[in-house]
C-alpha atoms as a PDB file:
ATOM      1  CA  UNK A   1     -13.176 -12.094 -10.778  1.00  0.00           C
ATOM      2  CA  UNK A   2      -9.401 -11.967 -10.650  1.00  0.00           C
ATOM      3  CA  UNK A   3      -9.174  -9.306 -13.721  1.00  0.00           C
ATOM      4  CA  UNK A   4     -12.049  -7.207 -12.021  1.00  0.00           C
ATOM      5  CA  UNK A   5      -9.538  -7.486  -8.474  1.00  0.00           C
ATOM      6  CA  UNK A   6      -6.850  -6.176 -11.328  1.00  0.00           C
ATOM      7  CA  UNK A   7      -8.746  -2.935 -12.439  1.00  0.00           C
ATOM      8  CA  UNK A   8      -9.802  -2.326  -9.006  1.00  0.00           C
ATOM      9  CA  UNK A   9      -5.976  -2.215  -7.390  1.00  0.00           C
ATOM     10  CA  UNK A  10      -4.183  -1.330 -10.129  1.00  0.00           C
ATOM     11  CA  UNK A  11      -3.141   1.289  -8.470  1.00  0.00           C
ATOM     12  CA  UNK A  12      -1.107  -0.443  -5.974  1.00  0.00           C
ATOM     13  CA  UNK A  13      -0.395  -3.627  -8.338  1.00  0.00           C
ATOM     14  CA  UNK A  14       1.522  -1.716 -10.708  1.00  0.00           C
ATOM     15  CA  UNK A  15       3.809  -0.125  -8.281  1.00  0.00           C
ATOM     16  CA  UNK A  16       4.334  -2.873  -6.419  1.00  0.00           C
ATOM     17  CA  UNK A  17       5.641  -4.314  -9.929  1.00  0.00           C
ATOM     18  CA  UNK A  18       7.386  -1.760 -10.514  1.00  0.00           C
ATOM     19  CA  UNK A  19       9.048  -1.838  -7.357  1.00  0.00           C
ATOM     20  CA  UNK A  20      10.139  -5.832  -7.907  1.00  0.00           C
ATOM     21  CA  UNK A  21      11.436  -5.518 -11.253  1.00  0.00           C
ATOM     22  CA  UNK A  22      14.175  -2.392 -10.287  1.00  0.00           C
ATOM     23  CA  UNK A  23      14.995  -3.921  -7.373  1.00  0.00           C
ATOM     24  CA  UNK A  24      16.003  -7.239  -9.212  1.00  0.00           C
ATOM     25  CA  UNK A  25      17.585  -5.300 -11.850  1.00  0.00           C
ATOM     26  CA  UNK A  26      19.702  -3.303  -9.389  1.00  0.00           C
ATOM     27  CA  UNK A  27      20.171  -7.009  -7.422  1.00  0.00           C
ATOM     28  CA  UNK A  28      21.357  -8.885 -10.936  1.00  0.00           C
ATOM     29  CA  UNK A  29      23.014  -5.903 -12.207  1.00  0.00           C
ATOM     30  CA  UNK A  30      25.399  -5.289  -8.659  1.00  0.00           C
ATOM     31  CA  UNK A  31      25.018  -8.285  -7.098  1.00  0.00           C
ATOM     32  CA  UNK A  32      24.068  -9.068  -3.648  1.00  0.00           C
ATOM     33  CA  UNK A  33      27.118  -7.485  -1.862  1.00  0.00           C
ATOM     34  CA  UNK A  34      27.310  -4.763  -3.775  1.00  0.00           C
ATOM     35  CA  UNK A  35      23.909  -3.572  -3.888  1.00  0.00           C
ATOM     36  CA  UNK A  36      23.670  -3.834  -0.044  1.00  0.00           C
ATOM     37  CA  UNK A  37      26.856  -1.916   0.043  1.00  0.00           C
ATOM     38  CA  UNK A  38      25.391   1.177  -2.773  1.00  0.00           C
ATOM     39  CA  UNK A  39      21.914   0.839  -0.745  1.00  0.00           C
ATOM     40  CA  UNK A  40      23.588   1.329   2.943  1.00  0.00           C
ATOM     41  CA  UNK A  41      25.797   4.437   1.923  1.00  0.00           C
ATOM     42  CA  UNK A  42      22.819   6.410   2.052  1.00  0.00           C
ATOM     43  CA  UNK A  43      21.693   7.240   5.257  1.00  0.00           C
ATOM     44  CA  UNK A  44      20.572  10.242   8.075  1.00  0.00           C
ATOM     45  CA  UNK A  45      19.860  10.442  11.081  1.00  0.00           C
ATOM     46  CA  UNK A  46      16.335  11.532  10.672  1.00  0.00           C
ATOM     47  CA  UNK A  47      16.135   7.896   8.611  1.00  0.00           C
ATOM     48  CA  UNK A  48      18.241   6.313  11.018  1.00  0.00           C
ATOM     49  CA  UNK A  49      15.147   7.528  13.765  1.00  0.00           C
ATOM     50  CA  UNK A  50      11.920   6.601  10.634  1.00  0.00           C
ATOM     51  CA  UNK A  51      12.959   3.365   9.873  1.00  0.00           C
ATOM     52  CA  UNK A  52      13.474   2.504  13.205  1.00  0.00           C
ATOM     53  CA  UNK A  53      10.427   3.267  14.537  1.00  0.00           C
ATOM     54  CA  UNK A  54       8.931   2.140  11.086  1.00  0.00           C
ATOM     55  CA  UNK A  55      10.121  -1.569  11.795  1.00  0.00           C
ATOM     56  CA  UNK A  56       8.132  -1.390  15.010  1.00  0.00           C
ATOM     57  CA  UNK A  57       4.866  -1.168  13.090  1.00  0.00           C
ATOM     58  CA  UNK A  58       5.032  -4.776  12.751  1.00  0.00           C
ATOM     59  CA  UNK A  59       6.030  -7.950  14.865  1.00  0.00           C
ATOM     60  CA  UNK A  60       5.129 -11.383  15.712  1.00  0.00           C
ATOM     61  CA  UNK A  61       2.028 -10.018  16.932  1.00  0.00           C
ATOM     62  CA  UNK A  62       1.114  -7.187  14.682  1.00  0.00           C
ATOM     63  CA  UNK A  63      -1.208 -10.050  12.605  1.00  0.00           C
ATOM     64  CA  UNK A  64      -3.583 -10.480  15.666  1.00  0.00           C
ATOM     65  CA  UNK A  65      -3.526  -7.145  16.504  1.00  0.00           C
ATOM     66  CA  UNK A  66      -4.543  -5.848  13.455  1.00  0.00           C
ATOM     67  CA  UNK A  67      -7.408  -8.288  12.750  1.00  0.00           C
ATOM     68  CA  UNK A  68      -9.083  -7.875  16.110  1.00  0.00           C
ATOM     69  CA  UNK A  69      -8.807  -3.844  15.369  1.00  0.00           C
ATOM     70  CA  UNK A  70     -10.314  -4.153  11.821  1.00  0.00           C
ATOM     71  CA  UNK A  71     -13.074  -6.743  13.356  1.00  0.00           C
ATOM     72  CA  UNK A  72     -15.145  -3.705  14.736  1.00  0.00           C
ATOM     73  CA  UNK A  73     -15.181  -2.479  10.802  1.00  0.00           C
ATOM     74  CA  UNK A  74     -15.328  -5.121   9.120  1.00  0.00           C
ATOM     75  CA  UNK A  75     -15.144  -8.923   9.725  1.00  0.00           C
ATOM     76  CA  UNK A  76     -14.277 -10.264   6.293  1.00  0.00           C
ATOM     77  CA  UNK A  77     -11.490  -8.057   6.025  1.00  0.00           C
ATOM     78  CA  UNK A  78     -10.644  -9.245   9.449  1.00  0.00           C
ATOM     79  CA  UNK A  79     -10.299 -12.785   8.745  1.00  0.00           C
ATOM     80  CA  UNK A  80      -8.514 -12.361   5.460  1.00  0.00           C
ATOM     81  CA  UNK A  81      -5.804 -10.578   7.075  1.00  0.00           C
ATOM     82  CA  UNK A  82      -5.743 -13.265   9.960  1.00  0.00           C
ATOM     83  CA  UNK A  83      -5.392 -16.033   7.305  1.00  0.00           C
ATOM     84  CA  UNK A  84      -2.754 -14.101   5.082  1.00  0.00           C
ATOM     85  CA  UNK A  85      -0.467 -13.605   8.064  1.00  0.00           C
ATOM     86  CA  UNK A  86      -0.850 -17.027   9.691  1.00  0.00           C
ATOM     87  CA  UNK A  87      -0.115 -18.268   6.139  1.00  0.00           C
ATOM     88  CA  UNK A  88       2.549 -16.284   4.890  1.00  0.00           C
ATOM     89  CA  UNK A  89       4.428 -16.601   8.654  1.00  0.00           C
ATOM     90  CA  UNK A  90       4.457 -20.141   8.583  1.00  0.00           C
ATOM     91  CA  UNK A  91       5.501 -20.673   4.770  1.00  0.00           C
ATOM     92  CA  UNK A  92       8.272 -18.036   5.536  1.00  0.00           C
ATOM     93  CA  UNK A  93       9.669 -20.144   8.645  1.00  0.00           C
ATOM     94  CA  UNK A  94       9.768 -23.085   6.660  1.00  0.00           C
ATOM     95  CA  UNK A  95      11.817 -20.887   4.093  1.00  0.00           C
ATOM     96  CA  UNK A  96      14.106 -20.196   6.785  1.00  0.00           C
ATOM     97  CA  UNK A  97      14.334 -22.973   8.311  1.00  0.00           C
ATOM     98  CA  UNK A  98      14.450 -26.095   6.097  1.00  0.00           C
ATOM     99  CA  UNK A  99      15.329 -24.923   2.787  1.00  0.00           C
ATOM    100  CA  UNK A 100      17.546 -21.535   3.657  1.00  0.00           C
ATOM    101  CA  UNK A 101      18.862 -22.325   7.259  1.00  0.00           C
ATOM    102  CA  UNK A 102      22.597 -21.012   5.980  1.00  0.00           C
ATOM    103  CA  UNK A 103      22.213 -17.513   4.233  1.00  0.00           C
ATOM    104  CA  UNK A 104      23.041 -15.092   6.933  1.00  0.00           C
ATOM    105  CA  UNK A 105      21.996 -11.485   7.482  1.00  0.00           C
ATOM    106  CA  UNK A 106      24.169  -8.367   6.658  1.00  0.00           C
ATOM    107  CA  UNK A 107      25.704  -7.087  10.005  1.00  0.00           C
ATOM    108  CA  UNK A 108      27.202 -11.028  10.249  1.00  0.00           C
ATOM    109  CA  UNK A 109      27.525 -11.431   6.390  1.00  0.00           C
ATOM    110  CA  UNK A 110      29.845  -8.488   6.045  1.00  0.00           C
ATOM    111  CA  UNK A 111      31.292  -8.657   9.712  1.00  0.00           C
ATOM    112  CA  UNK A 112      35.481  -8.377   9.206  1.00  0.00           C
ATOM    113  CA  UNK A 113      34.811  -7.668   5.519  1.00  0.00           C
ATOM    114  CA  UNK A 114      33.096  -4.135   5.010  1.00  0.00           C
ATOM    115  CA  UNK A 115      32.097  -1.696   8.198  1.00  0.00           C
ATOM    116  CA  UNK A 116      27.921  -1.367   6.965  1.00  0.00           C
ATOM    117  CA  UNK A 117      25.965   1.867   8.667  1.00  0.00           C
ATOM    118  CA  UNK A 118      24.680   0.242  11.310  1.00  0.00           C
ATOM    119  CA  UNK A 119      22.177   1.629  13.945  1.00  0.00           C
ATOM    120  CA  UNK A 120      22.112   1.982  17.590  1.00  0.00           C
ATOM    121  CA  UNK A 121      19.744   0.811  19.417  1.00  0.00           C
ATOM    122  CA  UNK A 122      18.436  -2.217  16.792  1.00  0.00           C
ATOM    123  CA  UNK A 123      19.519  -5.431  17.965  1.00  0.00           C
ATOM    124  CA  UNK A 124      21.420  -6.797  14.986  1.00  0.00           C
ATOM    125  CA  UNK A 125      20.162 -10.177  14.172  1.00  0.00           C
ATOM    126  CA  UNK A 126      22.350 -12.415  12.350  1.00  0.00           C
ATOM    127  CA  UNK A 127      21.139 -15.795  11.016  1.00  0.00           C
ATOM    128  CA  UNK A 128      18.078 -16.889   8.577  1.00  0.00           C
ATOM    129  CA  UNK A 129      17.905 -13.844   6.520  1.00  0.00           C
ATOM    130  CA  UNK A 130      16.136 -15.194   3.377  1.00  0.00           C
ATOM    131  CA  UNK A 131      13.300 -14.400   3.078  1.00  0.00           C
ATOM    132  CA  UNK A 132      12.012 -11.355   5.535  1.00  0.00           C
ATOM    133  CA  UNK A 133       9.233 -12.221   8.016  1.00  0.00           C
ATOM    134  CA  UNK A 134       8.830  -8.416   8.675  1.00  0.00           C
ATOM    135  CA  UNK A 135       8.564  -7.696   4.867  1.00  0.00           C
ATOM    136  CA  UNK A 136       5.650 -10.928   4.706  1.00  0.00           C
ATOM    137  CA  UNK A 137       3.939  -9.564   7.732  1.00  0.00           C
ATOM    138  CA  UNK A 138       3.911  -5.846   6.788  1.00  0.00           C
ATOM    139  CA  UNK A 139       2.030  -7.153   3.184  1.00  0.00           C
ATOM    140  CA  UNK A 140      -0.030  -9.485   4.667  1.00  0.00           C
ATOM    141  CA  UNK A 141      -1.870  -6.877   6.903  1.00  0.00           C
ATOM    142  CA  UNK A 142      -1.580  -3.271   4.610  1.00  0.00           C
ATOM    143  CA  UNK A 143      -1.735  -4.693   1.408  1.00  0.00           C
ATOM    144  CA  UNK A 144      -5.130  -6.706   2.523  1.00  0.00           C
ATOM    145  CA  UNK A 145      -6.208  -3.576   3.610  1.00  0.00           C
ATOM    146  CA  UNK A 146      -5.265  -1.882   0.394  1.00  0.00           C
ATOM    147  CA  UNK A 147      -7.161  -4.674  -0.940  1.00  0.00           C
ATOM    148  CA  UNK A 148     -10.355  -3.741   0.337  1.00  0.00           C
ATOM    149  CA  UNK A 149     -10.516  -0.069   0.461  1.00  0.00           C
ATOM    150  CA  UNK A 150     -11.758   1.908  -2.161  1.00  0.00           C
ATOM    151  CA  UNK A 151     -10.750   5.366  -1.881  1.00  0.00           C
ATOM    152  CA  UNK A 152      -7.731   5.240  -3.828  1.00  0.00           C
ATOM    153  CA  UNK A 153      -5.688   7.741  -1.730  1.00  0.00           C
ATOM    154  CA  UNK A 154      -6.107   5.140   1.470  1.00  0.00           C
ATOM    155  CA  UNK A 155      -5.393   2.387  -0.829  1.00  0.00           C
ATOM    156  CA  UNK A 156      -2.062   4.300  -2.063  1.00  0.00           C
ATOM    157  CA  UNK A 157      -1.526   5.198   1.280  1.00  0.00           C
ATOM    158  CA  UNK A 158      -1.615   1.693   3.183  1.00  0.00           C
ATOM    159  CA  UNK A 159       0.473   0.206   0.374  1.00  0.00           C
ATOM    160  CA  UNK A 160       3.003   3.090   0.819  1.00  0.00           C
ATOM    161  CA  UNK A 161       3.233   2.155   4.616  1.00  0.00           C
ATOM    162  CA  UNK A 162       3.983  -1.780   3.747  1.00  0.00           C
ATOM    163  CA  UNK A 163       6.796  -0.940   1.279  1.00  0.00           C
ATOM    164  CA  UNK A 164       8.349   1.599   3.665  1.00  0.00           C
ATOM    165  CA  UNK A 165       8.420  -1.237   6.655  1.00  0.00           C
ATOM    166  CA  UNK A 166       9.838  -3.306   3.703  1.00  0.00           C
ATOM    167  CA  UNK A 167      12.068  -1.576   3.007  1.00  0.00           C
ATOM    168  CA  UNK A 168      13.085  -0.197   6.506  1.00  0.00           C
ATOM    169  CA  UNK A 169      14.170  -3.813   7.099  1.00  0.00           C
ATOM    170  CA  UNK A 170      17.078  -3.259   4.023  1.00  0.00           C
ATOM    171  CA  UNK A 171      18.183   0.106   5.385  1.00  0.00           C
ATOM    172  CA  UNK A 172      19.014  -1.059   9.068  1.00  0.00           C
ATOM    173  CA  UNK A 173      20.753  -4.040   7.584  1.00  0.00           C
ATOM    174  CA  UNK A 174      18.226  -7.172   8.707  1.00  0.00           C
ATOM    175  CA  UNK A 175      18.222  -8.149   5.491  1.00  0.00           C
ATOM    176  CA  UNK A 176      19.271  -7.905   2.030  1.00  0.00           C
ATOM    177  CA  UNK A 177      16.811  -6.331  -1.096  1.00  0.00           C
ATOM    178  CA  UNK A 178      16.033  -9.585  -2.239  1.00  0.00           C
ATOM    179  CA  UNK A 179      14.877 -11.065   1.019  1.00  0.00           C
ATOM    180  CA  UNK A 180      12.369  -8.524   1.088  1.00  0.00           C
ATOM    181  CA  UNK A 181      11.188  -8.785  -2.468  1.00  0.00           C
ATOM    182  CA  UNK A 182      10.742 -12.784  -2.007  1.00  0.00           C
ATOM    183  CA  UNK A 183       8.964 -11.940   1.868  1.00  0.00           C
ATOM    184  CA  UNK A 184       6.594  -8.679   0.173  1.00  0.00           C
ATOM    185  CA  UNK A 185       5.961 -11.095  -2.740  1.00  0.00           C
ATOM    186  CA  UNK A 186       4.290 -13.980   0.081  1.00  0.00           C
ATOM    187  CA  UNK A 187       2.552 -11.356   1.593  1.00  0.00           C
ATOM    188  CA  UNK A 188       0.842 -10.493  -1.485  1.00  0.00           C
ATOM    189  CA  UNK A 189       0.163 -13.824  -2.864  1.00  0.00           C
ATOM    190  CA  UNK A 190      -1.677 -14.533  -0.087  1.00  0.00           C
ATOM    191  CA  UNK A 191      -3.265 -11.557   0.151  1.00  0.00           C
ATOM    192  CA  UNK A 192      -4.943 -11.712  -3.030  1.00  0.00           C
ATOM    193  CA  UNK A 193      -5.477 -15.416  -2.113  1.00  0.00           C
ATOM    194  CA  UNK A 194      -7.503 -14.808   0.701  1.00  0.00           C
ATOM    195  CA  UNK A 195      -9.262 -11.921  -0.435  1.00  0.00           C
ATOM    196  CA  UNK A 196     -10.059 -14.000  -3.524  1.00  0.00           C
ATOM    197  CA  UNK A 197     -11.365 -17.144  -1.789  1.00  0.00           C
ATOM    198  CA  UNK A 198     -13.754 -15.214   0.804  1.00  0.00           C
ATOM    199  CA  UNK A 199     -15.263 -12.668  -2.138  1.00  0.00           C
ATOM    200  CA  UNK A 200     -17.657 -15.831  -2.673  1.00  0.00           C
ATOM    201  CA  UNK A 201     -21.264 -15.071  -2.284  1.00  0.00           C
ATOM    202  CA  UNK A 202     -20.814 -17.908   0.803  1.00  0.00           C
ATOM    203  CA  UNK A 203     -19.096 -15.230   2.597  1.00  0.00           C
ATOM    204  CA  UNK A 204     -21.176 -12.100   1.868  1.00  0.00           C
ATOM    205  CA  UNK A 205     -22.659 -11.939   5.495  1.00  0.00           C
ATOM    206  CA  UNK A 206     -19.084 -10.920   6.326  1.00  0.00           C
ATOM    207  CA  UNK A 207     -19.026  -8.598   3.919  1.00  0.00           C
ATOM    208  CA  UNK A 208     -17.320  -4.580   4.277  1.00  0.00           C
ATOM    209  CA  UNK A 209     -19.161  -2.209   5.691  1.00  0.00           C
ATOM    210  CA  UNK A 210     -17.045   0.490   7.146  1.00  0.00           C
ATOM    211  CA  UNK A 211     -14.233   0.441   4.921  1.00  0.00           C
ATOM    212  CA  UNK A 212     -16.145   1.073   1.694  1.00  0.00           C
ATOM    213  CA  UNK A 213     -15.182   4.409   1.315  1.00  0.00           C
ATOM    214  CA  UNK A 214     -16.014   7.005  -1.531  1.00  0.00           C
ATOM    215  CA  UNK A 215     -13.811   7.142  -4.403  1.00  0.00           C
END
């Protein structure tokens, strides 16, 4: 089961990899400050505007949203997202909260020691960076999408979406690069998780309909 999930989403799975393994090379290689501080140099104002409005795509009630869409196409998928962002949200706050209450964000990390690019208009938060909720949510809802299409441009595609809302996060200085790799990396585990656990035959009369596209 989990190596047949593996050939079906490889395309996404190896990117996503991919993605993880530079961005902790850049992270050990730099450092924390200084790969913030390489990362924030570049910037536009057409990216200033994207990732702005890219953020948006997902908040504290983007989960519910999203499942109560995808109910009228299919209701597994529905649920599985449901339970991936309850899930990941809650484990994340308890990251936050108990075990990483002190690690700040950027725009208060760097406050008095380096002016960052920072945005108008984006209400700079500045406490319990580690990890990102955003970065948890975005994966919890497009990657269990991903999950269950099978065209493989729409899977691309809705994986492409959660790693630019990841990442979107990093470039208006809510968090650091590793707070999002650590928040995607939830999202995903419980992703797969979910999708795993409801793929039993138990399940089937919730099975996709809709979303079964053609390769």
């Amino acid at each position: 089961m989990i190596k047949d999930l593996y050939k079906k989403n490889k395309i996404i799975i190896i990117p996503y990899l991919l993605f993880v393994i530079v961005g902790l090379t850049v992270y050990f290689y730099l450092g924390k400050d200084a790969t913030h501080i390489f990362l924030n140099k570049y910037h536009s104002k057409f990216f200033d505007v994207f990732s702005k409005w890219a953020t948006y795509l997902v908040s504290g009630a983007s989960g519910f949203i999203a499942s109560a869409i995808v109910l009228f196409f299919s209701i597994k998928l529905s649920i599985v997202i449901l339970t991936s962002f309850i899930s990941s949200g809650v484990f994340v706050q308890i990251l936050k909260l108990i075990f990483f209450p002190d690690l700040n964000r950027p725009a208060f990390y760097f406050k008095g020691i380096y002016n960052i690019h920072l945005i108008d208009g984006i209400k700079q938060l500045y406490h319990y960076s580690f990890p990102s909720g955003h970065a948890a949510t975005a994966m919890s809802i497009f990657f269990s999408i991903a999950l269950f299409v099978e065209n493989k441009f729409l899977k691309s595609l809705f994986f492409i979406i959660a790693i630019i809302i990841c990442y979107s996060r990093v470039y208006l200085s809510q968090h650091f690069l590793e707070d999002i790799i650590v928040g995607s990396l939830i999202g995903i585990i419980f992703s797969f998780y979910f999708k795993f656990y409801f793929s039993d035959k138990k399940f089937d009369r919730y099975s996709v309909s809709v979303l079964k596209f053609k390769k």
